[in-house]
N, C-alpha and C. Protein backbone atom coordinates (compact mmCIF):
# COMPACT_ATOMS: atom_id res chain seq x y z
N UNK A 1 95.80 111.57 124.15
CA UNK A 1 97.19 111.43 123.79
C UNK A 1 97.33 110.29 122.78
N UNK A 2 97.96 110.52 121.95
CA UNK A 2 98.54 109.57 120.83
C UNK A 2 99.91 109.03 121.20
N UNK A 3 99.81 108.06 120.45
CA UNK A 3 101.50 106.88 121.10
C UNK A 3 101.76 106.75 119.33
N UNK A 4 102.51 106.98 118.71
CA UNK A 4 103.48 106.95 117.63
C UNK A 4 103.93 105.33 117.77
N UNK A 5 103.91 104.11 117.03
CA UNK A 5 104.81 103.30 116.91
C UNK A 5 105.25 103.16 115.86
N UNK A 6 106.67 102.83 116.06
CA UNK A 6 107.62 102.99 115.06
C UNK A 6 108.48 101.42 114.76
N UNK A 7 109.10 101.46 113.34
CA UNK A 7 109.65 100.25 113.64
C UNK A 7 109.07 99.12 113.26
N UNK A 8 108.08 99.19 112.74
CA UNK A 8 107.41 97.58 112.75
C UNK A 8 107.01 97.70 111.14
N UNK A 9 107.11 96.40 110.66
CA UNK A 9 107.19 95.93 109.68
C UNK A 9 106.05 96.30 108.96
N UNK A 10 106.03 96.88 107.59
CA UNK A 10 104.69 96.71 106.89
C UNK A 10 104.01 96.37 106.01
N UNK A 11 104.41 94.88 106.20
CA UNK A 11 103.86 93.83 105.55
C UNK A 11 104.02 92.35 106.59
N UNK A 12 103.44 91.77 106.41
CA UNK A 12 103.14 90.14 107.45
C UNK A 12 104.32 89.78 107.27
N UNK A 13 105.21 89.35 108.76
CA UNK A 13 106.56 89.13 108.89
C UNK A 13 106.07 86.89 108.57
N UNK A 14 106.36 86.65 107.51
CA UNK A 14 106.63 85.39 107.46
C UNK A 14 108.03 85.05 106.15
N UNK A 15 108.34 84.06 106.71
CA UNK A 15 109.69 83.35 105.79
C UNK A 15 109.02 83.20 104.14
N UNK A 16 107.69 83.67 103.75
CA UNK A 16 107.27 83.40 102.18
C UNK A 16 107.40 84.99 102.05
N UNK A 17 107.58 85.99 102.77
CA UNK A 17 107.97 86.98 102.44
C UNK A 17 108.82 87.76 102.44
N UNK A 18 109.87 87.39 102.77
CA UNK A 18 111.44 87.67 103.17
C UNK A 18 112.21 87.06 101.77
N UNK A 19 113.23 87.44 102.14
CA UNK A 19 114.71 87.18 100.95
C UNK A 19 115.62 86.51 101.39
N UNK A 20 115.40 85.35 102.24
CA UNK A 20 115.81 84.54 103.21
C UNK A 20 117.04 85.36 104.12
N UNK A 21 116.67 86.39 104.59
CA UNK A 21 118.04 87.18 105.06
C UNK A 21 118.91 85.92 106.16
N UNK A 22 117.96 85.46 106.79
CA UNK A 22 119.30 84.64 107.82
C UNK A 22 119.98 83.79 107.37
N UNK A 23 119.63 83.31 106.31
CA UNK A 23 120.48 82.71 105.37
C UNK A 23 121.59 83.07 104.95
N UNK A 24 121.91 84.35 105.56
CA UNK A 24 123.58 84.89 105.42
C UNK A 24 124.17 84.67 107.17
N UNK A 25 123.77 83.88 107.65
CA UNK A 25 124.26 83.85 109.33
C UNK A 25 125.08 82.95 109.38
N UNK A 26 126.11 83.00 110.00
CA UNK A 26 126.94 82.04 110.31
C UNK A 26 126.48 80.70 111.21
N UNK A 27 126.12 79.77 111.00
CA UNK A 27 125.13 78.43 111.43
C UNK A 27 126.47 77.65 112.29
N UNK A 28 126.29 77.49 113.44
CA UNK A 28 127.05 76.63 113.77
C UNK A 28 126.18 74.84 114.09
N UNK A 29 127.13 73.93 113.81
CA UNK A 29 126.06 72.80 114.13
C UNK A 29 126.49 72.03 115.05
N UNK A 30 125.52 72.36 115.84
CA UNK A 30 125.53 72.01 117.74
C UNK A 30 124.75 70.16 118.11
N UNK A 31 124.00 70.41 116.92
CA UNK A 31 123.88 68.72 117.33
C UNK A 31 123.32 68.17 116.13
N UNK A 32 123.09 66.90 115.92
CA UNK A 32 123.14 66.24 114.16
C UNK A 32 121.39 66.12 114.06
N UNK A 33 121.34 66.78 113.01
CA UNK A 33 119.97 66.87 112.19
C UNK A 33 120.04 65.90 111.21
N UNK A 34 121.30 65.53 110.91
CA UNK A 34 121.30 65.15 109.24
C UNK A 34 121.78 65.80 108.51
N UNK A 35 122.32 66.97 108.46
CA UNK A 35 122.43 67.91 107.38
C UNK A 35 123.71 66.90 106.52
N UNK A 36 123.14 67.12 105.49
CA UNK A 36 124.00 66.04 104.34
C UNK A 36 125.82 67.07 104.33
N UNK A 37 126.78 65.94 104.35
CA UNK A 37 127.81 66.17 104.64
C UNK A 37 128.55 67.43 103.18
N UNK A 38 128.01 67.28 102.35
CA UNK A 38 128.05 68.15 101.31
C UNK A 38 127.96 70.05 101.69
N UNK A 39 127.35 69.80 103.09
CA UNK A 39 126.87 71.07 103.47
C UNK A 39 127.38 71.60 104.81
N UNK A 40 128.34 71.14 105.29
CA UNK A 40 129.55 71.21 106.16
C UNK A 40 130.44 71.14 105.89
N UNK A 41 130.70 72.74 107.03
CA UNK A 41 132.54 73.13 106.76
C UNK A 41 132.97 72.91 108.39
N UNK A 42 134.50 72.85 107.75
CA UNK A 42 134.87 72.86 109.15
C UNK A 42 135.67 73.98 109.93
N UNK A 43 135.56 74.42 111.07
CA UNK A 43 136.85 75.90 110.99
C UNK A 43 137.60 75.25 111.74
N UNK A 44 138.41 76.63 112.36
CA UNK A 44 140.39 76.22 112.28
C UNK A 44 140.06 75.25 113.77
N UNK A 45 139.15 75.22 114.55
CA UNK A 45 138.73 74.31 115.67
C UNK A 45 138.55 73.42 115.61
N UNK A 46 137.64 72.49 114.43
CA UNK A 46 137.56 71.64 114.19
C UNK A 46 135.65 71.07 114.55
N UNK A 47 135.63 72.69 114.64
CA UNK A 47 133.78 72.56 114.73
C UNK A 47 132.86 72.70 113.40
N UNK A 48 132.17 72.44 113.23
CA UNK A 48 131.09 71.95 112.27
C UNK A 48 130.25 73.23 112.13
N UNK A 49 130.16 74.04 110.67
CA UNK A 49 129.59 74.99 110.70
C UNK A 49 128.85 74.42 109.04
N UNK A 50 127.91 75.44 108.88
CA UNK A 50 126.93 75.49 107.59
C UNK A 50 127.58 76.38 106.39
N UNK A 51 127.97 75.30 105.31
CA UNK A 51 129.11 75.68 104.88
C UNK A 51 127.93 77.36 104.05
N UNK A 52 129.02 78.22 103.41
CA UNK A 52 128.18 79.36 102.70
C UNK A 52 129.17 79.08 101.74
N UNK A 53 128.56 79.55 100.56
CA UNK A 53 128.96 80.42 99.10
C UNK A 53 129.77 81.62 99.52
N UNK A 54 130.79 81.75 98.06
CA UNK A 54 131.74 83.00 98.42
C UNK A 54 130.87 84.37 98.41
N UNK A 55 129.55 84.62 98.24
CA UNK A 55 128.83 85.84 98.30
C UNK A 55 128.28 85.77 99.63
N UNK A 56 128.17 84.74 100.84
CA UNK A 56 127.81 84.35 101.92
C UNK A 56 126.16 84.25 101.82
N UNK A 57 125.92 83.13 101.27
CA UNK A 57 124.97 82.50 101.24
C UNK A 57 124.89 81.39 101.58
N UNK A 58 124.02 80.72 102.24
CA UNK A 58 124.21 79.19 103.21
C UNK A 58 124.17 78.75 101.57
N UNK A 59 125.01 77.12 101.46
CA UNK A 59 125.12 76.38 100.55
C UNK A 59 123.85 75.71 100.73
N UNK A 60 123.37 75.44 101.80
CA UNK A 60 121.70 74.58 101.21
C UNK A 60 120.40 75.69 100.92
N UNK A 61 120.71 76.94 100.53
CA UNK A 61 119.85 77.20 100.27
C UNK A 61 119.77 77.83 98.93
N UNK A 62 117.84 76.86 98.14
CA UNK A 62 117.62 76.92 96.99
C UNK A 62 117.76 78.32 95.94
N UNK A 63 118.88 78.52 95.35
CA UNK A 63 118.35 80.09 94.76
C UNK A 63 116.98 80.31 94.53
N UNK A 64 116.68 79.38 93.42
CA UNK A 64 115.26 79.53 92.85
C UNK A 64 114.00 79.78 93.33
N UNK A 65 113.87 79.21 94.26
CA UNK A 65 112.84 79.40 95.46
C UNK A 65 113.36 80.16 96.51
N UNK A 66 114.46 80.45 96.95
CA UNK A 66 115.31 80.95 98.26
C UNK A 66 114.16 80.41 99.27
N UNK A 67 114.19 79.13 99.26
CA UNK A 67 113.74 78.27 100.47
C UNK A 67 114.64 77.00 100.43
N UNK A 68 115.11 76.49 101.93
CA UNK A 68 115.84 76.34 102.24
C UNK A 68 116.09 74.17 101.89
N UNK A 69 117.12 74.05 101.08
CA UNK A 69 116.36 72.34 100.58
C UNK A 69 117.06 71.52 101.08
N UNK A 70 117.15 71.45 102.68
CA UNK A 70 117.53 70.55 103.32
C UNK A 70 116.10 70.70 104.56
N UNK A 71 115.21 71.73 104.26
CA UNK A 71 114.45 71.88 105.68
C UNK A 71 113.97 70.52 106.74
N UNK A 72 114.20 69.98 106.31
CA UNK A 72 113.95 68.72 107.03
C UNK A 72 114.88 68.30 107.94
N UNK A 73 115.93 68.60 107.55
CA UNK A 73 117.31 68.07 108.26
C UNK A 73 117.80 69.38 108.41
N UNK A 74 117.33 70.69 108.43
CA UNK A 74 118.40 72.05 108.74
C UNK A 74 118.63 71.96 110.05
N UNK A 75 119.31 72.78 110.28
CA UNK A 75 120.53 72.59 112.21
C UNK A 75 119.78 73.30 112.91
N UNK A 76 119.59 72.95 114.05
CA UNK A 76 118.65 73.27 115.58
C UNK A 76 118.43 74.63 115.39
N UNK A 77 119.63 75.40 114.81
CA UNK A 77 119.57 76.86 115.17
C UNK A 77 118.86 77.57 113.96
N UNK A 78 118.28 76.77 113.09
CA UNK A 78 117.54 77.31 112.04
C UNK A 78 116.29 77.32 112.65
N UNK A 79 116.49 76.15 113.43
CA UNK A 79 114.47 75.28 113.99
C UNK A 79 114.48 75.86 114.58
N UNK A 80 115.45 76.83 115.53
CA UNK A 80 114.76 77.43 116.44
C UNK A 80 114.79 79.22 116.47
N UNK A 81 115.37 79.68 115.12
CA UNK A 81 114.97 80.93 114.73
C UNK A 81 114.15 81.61 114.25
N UNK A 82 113.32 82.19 115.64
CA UNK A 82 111.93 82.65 115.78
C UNK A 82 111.76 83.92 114.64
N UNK A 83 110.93 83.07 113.85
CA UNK A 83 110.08 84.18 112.34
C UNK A 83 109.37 85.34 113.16
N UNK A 84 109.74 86.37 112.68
CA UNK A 84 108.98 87.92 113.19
C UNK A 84 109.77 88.29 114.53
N UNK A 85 110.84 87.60 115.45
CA UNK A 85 111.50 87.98 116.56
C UNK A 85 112.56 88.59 116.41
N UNK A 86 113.08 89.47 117.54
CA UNK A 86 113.67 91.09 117.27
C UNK A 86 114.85 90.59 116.26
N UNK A 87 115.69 89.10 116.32
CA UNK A 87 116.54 88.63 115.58
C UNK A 87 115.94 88.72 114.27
N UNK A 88 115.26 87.80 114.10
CA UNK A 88 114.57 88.15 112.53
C UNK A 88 114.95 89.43 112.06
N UNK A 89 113.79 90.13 112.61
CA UNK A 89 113.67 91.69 111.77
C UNK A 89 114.99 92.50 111.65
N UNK A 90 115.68 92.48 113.10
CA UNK A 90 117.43 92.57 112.40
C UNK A 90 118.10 92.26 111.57
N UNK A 91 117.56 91.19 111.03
CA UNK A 91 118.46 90.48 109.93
C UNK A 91 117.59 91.17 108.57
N UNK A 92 116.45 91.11 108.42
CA UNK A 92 115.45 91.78 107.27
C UNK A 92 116.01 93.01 106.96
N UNK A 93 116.05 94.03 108.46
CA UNK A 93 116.29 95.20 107.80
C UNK A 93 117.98 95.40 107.19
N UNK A 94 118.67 94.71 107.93
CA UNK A 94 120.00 94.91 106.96
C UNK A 94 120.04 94.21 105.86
N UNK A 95 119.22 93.21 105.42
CA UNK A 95 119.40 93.03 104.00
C UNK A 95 117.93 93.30 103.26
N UNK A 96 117.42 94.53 102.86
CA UNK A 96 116.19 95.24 102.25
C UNK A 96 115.61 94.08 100.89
């Protein structure tokens, strides 16, 4: 018997090969990295989000490289968005 898998990526799931798709996610910032104040918005709550561009693109991230130029100081929820996990590849395949 043969098993068909489907679904999986075909090419090596790393962030040097992507189009930074999560970089269109709405970032909320849950605790202070640093992210330089240039790069925070605030909503109607009064919570601290990662500001984006009107095409919804995070504002710290580099067009030129589309790598991200605060990585040092990016928000918990960047550090902790697992490269190649089912989130990832959700985000890859809606933006090709």
């Amino acid at each position: 018997m043969t098993i068909e898998v489907t679904n999986l990526p075909t090419t090596e799931v790393t962030c040097a090969t992507c189009s930074a798709s999560c970089c269109r996610l709405k970032v909320m910032l849950l605790t202070d990295t640093g992210v330089p104040e240039r790069f925070i918005e605030y909503d109607d709550w009064g919570g601290e989000t990662m500001a984006q561009l009107d095409d919804g693109w995070c504002a710290a991230l580099d067009r030129n490289t589309m790598l991200c130029s605060i990585y040092e100081r990016r928000p918990l929820i960047c550090r902790e968005f697992e490269m190649g996990a089912d989130e990832c590849l959700t985000e890859r395949a809606a933006y090709p």
